[in-house]
Protein backbone atom coordinates (compact mmCIF):
# COMPACT_ATOMS: atom_id res chain seq x y z
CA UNK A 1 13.31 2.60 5.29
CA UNK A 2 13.30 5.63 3.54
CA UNK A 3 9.87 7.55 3.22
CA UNK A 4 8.21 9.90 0.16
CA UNK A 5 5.76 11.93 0.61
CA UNK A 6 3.35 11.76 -2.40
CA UNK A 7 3.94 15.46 -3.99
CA UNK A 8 7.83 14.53 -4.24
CA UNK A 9 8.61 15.81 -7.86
CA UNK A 10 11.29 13.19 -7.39
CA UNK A 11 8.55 10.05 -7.69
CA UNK A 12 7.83 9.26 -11.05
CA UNK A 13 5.69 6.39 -12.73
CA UNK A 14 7.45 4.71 -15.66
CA UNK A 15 4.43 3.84 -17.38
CA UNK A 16 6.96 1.08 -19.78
CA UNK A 17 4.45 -1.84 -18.56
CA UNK A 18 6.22 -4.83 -16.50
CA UNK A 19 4.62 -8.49 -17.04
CA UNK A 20 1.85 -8.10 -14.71
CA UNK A 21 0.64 -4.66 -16.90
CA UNK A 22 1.19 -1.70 -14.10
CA UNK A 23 4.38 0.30 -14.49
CA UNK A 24 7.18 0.93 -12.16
CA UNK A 25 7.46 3.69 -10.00
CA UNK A 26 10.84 5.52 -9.65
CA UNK A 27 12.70 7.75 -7.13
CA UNK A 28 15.40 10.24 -8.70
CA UNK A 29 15.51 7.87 -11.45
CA UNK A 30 15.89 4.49 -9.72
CA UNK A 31 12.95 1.71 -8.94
CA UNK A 32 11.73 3.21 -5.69
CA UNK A 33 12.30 1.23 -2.66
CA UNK A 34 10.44 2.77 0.62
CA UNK A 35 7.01 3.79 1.76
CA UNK A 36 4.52 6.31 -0.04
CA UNK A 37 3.15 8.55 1.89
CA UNK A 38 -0.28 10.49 1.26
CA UNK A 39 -1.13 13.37 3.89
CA UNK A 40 -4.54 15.80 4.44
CA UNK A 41 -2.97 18.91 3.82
CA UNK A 42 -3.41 19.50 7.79
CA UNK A 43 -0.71 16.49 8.15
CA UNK A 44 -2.73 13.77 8.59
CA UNK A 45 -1.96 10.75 6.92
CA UNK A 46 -4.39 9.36 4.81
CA UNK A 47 -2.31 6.37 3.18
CA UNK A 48 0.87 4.48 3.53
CA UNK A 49 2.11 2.34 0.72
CA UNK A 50 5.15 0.00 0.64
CA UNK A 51 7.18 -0.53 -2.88
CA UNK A 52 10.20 -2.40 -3.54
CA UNK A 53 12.12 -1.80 -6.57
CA UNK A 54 9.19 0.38 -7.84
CA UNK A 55 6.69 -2.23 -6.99
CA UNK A 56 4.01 -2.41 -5.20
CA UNK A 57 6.35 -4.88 -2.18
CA UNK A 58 4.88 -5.39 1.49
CA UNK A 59 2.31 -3.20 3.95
CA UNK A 60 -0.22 -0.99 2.37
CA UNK A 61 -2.49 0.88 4.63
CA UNK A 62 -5.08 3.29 4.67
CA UNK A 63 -6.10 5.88 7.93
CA UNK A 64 -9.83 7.00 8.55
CA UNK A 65 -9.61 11.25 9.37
CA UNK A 66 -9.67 10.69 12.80
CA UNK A 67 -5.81 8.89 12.37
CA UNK A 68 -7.47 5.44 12.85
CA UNK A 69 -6.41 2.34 10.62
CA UNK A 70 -9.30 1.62 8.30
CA UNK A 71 -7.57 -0.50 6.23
CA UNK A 72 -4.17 -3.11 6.11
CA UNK A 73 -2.71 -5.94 3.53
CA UNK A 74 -0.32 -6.78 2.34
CA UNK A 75 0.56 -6.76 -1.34
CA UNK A 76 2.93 -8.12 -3.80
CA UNK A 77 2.77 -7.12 -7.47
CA UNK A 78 -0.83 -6.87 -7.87
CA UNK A 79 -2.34 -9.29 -5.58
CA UNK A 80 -3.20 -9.82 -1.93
CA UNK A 81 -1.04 -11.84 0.30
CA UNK A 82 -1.42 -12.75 4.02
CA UNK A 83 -3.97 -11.07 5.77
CA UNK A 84 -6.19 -8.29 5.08
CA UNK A 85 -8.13 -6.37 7.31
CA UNK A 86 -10.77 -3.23 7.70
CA UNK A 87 -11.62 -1.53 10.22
CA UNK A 88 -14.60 1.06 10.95
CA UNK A 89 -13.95 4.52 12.27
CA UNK A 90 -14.21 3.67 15.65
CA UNK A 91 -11.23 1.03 15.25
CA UNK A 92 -13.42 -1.49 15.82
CA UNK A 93 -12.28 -4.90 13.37
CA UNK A 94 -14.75 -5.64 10.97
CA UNK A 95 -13.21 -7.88 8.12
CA UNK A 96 -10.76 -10.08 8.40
CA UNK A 97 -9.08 -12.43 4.91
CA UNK A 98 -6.65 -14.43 4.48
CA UNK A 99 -4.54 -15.03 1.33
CA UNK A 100 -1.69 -17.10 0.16
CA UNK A 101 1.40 -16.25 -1.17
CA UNK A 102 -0.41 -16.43 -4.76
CA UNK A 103 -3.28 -14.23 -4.23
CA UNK A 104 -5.42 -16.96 -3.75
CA UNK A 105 -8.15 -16.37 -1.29
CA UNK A 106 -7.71 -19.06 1.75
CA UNK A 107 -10.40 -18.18 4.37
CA UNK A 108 -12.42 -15.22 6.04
CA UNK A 109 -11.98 -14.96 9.67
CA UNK A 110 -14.68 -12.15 10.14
């Protein structure tokens, strides 16, 4: 899967709103299909987000400083699907949801 870092001058937003309102992101001028990546400037990644044809499309996940997951989900469009879960620095599970393939909250497991 290919992989952007998030100062690529080649990553664009259309902002030409889809149905949902958010734009579409694009890579050298096509609807970006890969992962996002955000990094400290000593390396360390901060953020990984998943798009598919410029959409938010699959994992999204966030990294405490120490390089420990604080957060995971999973997204399509706009909304939450599956499970999503937060972590404290420590890596220690500390929220736990579940939604459906709607965005319709299901059930909290922690």
């Amino acid at each position: 899967m290919l992989r952007v870092e998030y100062n690529d001058p080649n990553m664009i937003l259309r902002n030409r709103p889809t149905n949902w309102g958010a734009g579409v992101y694009l890579y050298n001028d096509e609807p970006f299909t890969g992962v996002w990546v955000y990094r400290e400037n000593n390396g360390q990644i901060t953020a990984e987000y998943e798009y598919k044809d410029g959409i938010f499309d699959g994992r999204q996940a966030t990294y405490w400083p120490n390089g420990n997951l604080e957060e995971e989900y999973f997204q399509k469009y706009d909304y939450n699907i599956g499970a999503f879960k937060r972590w404290n620095e420590q890596g220690v599970l500390i929220s736990h949801q579940e939604f459906d393939e709607l965005g319709n909250w299901i059930k909290t497991i922690l």
